[in-house]
Protein backbone atom coordinates (compact mmCIF):
# COMPACT_ATOMS: atom_id res chain seq x y z
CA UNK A 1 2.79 2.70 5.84
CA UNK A 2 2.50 -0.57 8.20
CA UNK A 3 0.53 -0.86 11.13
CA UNK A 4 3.68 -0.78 13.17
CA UNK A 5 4.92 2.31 11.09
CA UNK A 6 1.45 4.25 12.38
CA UNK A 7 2.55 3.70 15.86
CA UNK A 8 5.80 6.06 15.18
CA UNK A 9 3.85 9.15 13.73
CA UNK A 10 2.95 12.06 16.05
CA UNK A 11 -0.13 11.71 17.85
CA UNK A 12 -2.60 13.61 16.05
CA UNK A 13 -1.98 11.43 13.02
CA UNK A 14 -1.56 8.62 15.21
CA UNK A 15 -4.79 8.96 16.61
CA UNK A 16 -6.69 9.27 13.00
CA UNK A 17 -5.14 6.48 11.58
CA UNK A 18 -6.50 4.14 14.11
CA UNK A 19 -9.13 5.46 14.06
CA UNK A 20 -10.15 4.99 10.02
CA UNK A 21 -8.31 1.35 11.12
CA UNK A 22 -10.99 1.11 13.94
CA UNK A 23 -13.76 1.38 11.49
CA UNK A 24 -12.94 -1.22 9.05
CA UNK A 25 -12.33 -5.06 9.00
CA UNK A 26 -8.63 -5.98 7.66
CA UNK A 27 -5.84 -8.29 7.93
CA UNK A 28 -2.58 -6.56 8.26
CA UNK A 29 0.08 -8.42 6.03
CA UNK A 30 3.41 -9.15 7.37
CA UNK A 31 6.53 -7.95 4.90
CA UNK A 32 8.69 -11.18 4.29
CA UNK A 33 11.03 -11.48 1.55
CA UNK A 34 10.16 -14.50 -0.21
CA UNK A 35 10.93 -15.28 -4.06
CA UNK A 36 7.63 -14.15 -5.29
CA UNK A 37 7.93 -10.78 -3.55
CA UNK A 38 10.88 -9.97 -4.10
CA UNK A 39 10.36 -10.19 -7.73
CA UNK A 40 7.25 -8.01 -7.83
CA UNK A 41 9.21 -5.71 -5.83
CA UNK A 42 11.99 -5.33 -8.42
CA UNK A 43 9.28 -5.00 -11.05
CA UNK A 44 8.46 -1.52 -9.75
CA UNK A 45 12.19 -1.10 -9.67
CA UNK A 46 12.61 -2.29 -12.85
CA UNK A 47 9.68 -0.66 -14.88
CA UNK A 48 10.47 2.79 -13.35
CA UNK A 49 7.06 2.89 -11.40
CA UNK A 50 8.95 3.84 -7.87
CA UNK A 51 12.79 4.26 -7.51
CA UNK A 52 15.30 2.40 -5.62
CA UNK A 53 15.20 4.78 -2.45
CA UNK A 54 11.18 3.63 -1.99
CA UNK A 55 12.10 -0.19 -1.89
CA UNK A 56 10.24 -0.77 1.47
CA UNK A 57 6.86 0.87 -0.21
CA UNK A 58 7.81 -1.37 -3.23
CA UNK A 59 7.77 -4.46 -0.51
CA UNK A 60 4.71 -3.39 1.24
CA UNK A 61 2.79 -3.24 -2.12
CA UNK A 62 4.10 -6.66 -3.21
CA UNK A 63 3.19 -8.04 -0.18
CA UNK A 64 -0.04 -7.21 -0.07
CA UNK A 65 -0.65 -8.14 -3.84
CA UNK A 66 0.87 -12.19 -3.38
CA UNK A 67 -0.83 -11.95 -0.75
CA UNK A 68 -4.16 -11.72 -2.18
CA UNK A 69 -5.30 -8.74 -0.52
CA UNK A 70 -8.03 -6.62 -2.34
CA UNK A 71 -7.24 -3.10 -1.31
CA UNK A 72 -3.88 -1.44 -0.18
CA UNK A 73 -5.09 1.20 2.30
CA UNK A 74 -2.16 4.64 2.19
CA UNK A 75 -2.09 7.94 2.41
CA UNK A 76 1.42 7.78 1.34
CA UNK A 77 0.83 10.29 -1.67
CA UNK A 78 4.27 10.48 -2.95
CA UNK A 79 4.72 6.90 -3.63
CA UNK A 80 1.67 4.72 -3.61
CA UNK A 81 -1.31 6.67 -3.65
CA UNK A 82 -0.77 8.58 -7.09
CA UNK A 83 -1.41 7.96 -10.73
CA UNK A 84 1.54 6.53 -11.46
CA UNK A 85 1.86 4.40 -8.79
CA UNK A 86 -1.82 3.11 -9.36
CA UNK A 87 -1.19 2.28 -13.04
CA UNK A 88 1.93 0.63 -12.72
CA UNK A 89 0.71 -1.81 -10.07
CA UNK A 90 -2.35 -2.41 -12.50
CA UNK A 91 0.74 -3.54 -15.25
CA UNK A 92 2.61 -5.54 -12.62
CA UNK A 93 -0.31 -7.20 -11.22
CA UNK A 94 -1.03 -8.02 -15.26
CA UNK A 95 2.36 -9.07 -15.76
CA UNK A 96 2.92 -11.16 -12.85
CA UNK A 97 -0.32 -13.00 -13.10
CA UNK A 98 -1.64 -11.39 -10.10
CA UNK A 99 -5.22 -9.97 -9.00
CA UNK A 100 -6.09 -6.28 -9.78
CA UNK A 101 -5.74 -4.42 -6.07
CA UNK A 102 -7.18 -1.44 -5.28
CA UNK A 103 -5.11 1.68 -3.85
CA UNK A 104 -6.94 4.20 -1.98
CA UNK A 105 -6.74 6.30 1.61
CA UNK A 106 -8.45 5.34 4.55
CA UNK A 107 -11.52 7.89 4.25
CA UNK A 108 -12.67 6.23 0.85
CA UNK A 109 -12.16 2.69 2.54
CA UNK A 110 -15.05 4.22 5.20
CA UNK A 111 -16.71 6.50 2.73
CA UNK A 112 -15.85 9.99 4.66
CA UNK A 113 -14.01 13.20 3.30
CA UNK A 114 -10.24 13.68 3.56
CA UNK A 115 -10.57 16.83 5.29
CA UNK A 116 -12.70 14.92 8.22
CA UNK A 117 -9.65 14.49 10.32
């Protein structure tokens, strides 16, 4: 989820979500489709890792590993914050010659409980 996705959830969510976003420094990282993207992108594809119908998740993950970020904050469950997910962006990273990222939800980025919503 993008900053500018948060701003479409209901409010309760809403309101949590900037809230964990409040707490932390980060650098939100725009989604452009440039060659190098693209391509680690289509590795998810391509490897099985996350299926056609999550391309945008398989965008926002590139971007945020060419563009050097450390950690992809989500609390998308169903396609980035799971085991599979996690290991197959470890591969791609590998593959591609990128930098290990870390994926993990907002309360572990500020060291609180899920449940503290």
């Amino acid at each position: 989820m993008s900053v500018a996705e948060i701003t479409k959830c209901g409010e309760q969510k809403r309101n949590t979500l900037f809230g964990y976003l409040g707490q932390i420094e980060y650098t939100a990282v725009e989604v452009v489709s440039d060659d190098k993207a693209l391509k680690v992108a289509s590795r998810f594809i391509d490897l099985g890792i996350l299926k056609q119908t999550s391309y945008d998740d398989c965008q926002h993950i590139a971007a945020a590993i060419t563009n050097g970020c450390d950690v992809i904050v989500s609390w998308n469950f169903k396609h980035i914050v799971n085991l599979k997910t996690i290991s197959g962006v470890k591969a791609v990273t590998a593959l591609e010659g990128y930098t290990d990222i870390l994926i993990c939800t907002p309360s572990v980025v500020v060291g609180g409980d899920e449940n503290d919503t």
